[in-house]
N, C-alpha and C. Protein backbone atom coordinates (compact mmCIF):
# COMPACT_ATOMS: atom_id res chain seq x y z
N UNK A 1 -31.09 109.52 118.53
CA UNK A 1 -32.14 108.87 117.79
C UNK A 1 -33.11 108.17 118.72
N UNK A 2 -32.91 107.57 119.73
CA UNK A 2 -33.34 106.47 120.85
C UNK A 2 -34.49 107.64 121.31
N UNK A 3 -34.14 108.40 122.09
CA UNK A 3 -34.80 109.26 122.61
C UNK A 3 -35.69 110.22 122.06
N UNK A 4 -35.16 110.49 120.23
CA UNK A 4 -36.34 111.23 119.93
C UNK A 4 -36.98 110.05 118.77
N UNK A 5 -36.84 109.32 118.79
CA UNK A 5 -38.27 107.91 118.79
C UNK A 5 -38.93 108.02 119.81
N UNK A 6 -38.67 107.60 120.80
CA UNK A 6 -39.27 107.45 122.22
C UNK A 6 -40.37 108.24 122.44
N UNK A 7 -39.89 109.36 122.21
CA UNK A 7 -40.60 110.73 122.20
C UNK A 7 -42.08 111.09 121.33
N UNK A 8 -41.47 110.45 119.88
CA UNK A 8 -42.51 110.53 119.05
C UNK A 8 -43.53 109.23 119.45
N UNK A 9 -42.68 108.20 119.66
CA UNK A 9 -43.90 107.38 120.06
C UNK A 9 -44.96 107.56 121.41
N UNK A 10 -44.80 107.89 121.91
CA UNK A 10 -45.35 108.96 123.17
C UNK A 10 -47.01 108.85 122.32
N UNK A 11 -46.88 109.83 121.69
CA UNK A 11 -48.17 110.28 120.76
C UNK A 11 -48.88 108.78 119.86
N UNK A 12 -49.97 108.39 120.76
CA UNK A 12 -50.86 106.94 120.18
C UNK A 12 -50.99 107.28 119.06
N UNK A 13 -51.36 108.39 118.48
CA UNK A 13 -51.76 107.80 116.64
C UNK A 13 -50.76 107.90 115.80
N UNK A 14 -49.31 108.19 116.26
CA UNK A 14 -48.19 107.81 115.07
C UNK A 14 -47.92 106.25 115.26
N UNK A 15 -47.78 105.72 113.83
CA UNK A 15 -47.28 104.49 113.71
C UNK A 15 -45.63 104.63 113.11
N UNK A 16 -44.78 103.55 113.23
CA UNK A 16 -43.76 103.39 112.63
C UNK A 16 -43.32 102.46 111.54
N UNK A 17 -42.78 102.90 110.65
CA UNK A 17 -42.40 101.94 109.53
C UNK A 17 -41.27 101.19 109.41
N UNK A 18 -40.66 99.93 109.79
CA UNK A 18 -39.64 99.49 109.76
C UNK A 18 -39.02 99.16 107.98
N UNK A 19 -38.35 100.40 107.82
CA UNK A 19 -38.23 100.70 106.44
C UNK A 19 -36.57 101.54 106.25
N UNK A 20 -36.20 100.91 105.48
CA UNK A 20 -34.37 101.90 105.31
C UNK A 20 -33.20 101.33 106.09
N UNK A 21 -33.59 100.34 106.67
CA UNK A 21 -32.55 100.06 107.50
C UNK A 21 -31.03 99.62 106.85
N UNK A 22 -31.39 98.74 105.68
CA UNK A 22 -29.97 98.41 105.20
C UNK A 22 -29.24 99.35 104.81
N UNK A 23 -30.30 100.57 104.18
CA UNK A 23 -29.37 101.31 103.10
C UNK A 23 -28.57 102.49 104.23
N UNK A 24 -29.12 102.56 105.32
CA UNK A 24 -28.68 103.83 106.69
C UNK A 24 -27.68 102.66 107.63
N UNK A 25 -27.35 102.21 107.20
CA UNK A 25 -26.20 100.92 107.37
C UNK A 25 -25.20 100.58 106.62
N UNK A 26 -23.82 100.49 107.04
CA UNK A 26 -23.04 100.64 106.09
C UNK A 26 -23.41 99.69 104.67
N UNK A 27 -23.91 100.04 103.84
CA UNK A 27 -24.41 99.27 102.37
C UNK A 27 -23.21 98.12 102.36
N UNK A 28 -22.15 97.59 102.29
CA UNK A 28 -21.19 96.44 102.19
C UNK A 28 -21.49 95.75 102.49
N UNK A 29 -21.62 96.11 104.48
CA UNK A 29 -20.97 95.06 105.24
C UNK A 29 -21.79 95.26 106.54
N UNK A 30 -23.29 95.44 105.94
CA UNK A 30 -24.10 95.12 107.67
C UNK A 30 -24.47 93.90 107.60
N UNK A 31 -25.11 93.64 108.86
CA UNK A 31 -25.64 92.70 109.57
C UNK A 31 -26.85 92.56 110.08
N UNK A 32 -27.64 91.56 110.11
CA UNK A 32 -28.82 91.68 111.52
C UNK A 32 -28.50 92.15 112.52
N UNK A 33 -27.60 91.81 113.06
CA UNK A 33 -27.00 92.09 114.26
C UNK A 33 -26.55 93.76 114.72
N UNK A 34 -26.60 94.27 113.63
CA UNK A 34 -26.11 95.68 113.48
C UNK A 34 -27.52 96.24 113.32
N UNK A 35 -28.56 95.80 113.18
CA UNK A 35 -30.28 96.41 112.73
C UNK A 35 -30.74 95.52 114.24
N UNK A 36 -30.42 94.75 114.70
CA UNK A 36 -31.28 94.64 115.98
C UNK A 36 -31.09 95.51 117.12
N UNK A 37 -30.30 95.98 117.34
CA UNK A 37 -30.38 97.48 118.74
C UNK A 37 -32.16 98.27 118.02
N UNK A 38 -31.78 98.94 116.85
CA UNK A 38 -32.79 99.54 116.57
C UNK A 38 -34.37 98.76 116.42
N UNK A 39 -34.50 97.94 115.82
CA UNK A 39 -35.50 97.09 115.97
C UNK A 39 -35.97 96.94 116.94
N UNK A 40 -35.47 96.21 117.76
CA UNK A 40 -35.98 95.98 119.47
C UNK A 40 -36.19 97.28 119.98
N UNK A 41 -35.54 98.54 120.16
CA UNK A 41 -35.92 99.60 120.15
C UNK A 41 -37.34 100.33 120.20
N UNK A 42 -37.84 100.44 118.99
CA UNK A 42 -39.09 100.88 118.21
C UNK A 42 -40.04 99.49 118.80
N UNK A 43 -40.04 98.39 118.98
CA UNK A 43 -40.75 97.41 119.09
C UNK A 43 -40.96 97.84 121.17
N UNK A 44 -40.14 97.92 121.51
CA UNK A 44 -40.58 98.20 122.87
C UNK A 44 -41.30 99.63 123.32
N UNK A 45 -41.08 100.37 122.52
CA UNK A 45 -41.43 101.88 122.66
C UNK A 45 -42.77 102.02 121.61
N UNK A 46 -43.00 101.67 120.76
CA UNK A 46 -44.24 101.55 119.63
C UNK A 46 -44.98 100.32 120.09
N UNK A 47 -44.45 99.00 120.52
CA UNK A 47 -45.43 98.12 120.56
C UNK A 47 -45.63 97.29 119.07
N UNK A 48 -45.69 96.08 119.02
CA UNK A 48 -45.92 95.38 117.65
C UNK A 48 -47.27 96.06 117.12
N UNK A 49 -48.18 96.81 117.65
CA UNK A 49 -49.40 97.11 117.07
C UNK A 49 -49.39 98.70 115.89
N UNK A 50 -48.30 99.08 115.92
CA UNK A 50 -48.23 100.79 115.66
C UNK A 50 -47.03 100.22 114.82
N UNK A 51 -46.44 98.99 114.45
CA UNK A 51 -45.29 98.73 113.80
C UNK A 51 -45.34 98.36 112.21
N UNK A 52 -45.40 98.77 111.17
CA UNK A 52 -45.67 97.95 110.24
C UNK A 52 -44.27 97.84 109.20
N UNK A 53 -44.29 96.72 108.39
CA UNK A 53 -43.23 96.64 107.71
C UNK A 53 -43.12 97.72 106.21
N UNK A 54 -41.98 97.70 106.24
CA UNK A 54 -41.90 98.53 104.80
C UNK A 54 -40.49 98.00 103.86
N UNK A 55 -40.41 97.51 102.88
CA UNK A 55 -39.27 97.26 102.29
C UNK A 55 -38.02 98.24 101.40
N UNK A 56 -38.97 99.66 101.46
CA UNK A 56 -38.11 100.46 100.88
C UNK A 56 -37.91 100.55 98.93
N UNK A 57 -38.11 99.36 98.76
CA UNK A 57 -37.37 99.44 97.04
C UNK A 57 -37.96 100.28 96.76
N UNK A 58 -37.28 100.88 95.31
CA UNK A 58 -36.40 100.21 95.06
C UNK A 58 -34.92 101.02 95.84
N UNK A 59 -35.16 101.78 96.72
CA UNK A 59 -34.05 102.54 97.47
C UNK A 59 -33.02 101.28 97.75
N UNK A 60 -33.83 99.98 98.54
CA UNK A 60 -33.10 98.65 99.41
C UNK A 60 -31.78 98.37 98.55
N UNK A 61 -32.21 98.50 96.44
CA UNK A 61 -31.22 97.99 95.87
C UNK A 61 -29.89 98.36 96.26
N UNK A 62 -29.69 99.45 96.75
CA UNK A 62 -28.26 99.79 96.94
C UNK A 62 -27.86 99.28 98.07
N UNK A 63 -28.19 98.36 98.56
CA UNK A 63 -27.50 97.76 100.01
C UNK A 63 -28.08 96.10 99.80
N UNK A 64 -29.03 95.90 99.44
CA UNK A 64 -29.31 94.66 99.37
C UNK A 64 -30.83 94.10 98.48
N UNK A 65 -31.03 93.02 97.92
CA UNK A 65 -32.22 92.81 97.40
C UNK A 65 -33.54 92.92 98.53
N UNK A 66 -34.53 92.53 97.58
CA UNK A 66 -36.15 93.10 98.61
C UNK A 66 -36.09 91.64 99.54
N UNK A 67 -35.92 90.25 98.72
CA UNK A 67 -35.91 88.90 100.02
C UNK A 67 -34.79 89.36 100.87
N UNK A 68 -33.79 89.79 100.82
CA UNK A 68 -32.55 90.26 101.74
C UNK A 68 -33.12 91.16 103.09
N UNK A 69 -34.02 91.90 102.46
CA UNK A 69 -34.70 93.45 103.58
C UNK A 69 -35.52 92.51 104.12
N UNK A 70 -36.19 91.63 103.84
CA UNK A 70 -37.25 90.99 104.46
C UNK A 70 -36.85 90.10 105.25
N UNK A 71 -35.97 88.89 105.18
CA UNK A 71 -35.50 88.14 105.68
C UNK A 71 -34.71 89.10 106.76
N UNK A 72 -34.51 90.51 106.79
CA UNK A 72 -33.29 90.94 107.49
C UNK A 72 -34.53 91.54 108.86
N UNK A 73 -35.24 91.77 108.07
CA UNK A 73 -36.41 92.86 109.13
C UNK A 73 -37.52 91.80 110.00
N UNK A 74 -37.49 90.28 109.35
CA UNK A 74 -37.91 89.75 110.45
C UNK A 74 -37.05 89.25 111.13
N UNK A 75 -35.74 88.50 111.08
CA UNK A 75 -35.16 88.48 111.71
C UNK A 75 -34.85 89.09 112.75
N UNK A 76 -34.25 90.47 111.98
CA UNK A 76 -34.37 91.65 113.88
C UNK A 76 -35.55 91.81 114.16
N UNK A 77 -36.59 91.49 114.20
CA UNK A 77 -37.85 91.77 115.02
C UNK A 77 -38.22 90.34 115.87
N UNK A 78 -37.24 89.26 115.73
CA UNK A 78 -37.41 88.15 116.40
C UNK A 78 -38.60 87.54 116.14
N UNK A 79 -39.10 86.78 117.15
CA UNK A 79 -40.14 85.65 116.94
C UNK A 79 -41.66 86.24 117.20
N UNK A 80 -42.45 85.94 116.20
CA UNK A 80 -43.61 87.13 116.42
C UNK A 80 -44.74 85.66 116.04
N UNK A 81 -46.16 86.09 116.76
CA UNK A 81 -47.26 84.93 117.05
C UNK A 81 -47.33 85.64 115.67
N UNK A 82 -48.46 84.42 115.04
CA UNK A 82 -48.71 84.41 113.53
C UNK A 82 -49.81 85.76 113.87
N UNK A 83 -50.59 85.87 114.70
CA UNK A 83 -51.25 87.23 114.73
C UNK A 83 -50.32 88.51 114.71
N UNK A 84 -49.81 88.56 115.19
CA UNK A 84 -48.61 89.64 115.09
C UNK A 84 -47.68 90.24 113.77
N UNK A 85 -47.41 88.51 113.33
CA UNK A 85 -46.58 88.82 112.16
C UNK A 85 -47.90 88.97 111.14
N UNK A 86 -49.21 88.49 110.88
CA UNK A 86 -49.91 89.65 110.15
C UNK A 86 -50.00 91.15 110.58
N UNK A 87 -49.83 91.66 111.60
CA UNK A 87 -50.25 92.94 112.05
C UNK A 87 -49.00 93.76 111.39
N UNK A 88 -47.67 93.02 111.50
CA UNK A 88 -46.60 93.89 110.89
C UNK A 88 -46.30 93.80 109.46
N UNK A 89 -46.51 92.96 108.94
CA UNK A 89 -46.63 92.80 107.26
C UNK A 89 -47.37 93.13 106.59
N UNK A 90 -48.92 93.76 107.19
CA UNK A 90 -49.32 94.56 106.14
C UNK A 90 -50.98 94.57 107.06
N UNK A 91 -51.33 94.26 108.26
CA UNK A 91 -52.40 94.17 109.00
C UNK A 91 -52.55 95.96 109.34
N UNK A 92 -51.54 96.22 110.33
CA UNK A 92 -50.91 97.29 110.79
C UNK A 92 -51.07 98.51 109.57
N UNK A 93 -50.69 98.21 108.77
CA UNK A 93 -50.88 99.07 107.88
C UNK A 93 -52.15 99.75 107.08
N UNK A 94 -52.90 98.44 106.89
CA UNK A 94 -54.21 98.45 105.88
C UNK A 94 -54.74 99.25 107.43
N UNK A 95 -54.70 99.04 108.65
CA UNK A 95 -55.67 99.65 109.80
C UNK A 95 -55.38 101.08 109.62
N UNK A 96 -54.19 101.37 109.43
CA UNK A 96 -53.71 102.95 110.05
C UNK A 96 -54.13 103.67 108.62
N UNK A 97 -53.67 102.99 107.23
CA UNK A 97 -54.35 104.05 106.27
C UNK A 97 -55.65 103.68 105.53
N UNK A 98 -56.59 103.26 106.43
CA UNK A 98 -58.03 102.86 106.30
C UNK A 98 -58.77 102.03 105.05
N UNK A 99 -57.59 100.64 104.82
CA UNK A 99 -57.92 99.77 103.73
C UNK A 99 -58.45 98.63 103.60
N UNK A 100 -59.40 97.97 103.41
CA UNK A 100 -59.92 96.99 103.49
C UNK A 100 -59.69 95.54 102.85
């Protein structure tokens, strides 16, 4: 997986969606801690600028509620400048599919 991210991120005009993580995790019994390898991942290889958030529902329900995915997806993305954390919550996004 590591390597063919890496790969795709290579190419400047794909962005990534930090989206699915709970439910591609054991649904019971994950953790932040179990979503931060991947997070930090995509964040060093994409860059916070090509990163945007995605919550998934209503897929998330089967592993956890939408404040659960959110609270879980900033968490593993650590401490982000208030410019940043607009760029991944929905800045990032409105840029790449041309919304105003």
């Amino acid at each position: 997986w590591a390597a063919k991210m890496a790969a795709i991120a290579e190419i400047p005009t794909i962005y990534c969606k930090v989206s699915g993580m709970v439910t591609e995790a054991d649904h019971r019994s994950w953790s932040v801690g179990d979503l931060k390898p991947y997070v930090h991942h995509i964040v060093e290889i994409f860059g916070i600028d090509r990163l945007m958030f995605g919550s998934d529902w209503p897929v998330c329900l089967l592993a956890a509620g939408y404040d659960q995915v959110l609270c879980a997806a900033l968490e593993a993305i650590g401490p982000l400048s208030d410019e940043d954390a607009a760029k991944f919550m929905g800045g990032n996004a409105s840029a790449f599919y041309g919304l105003s």
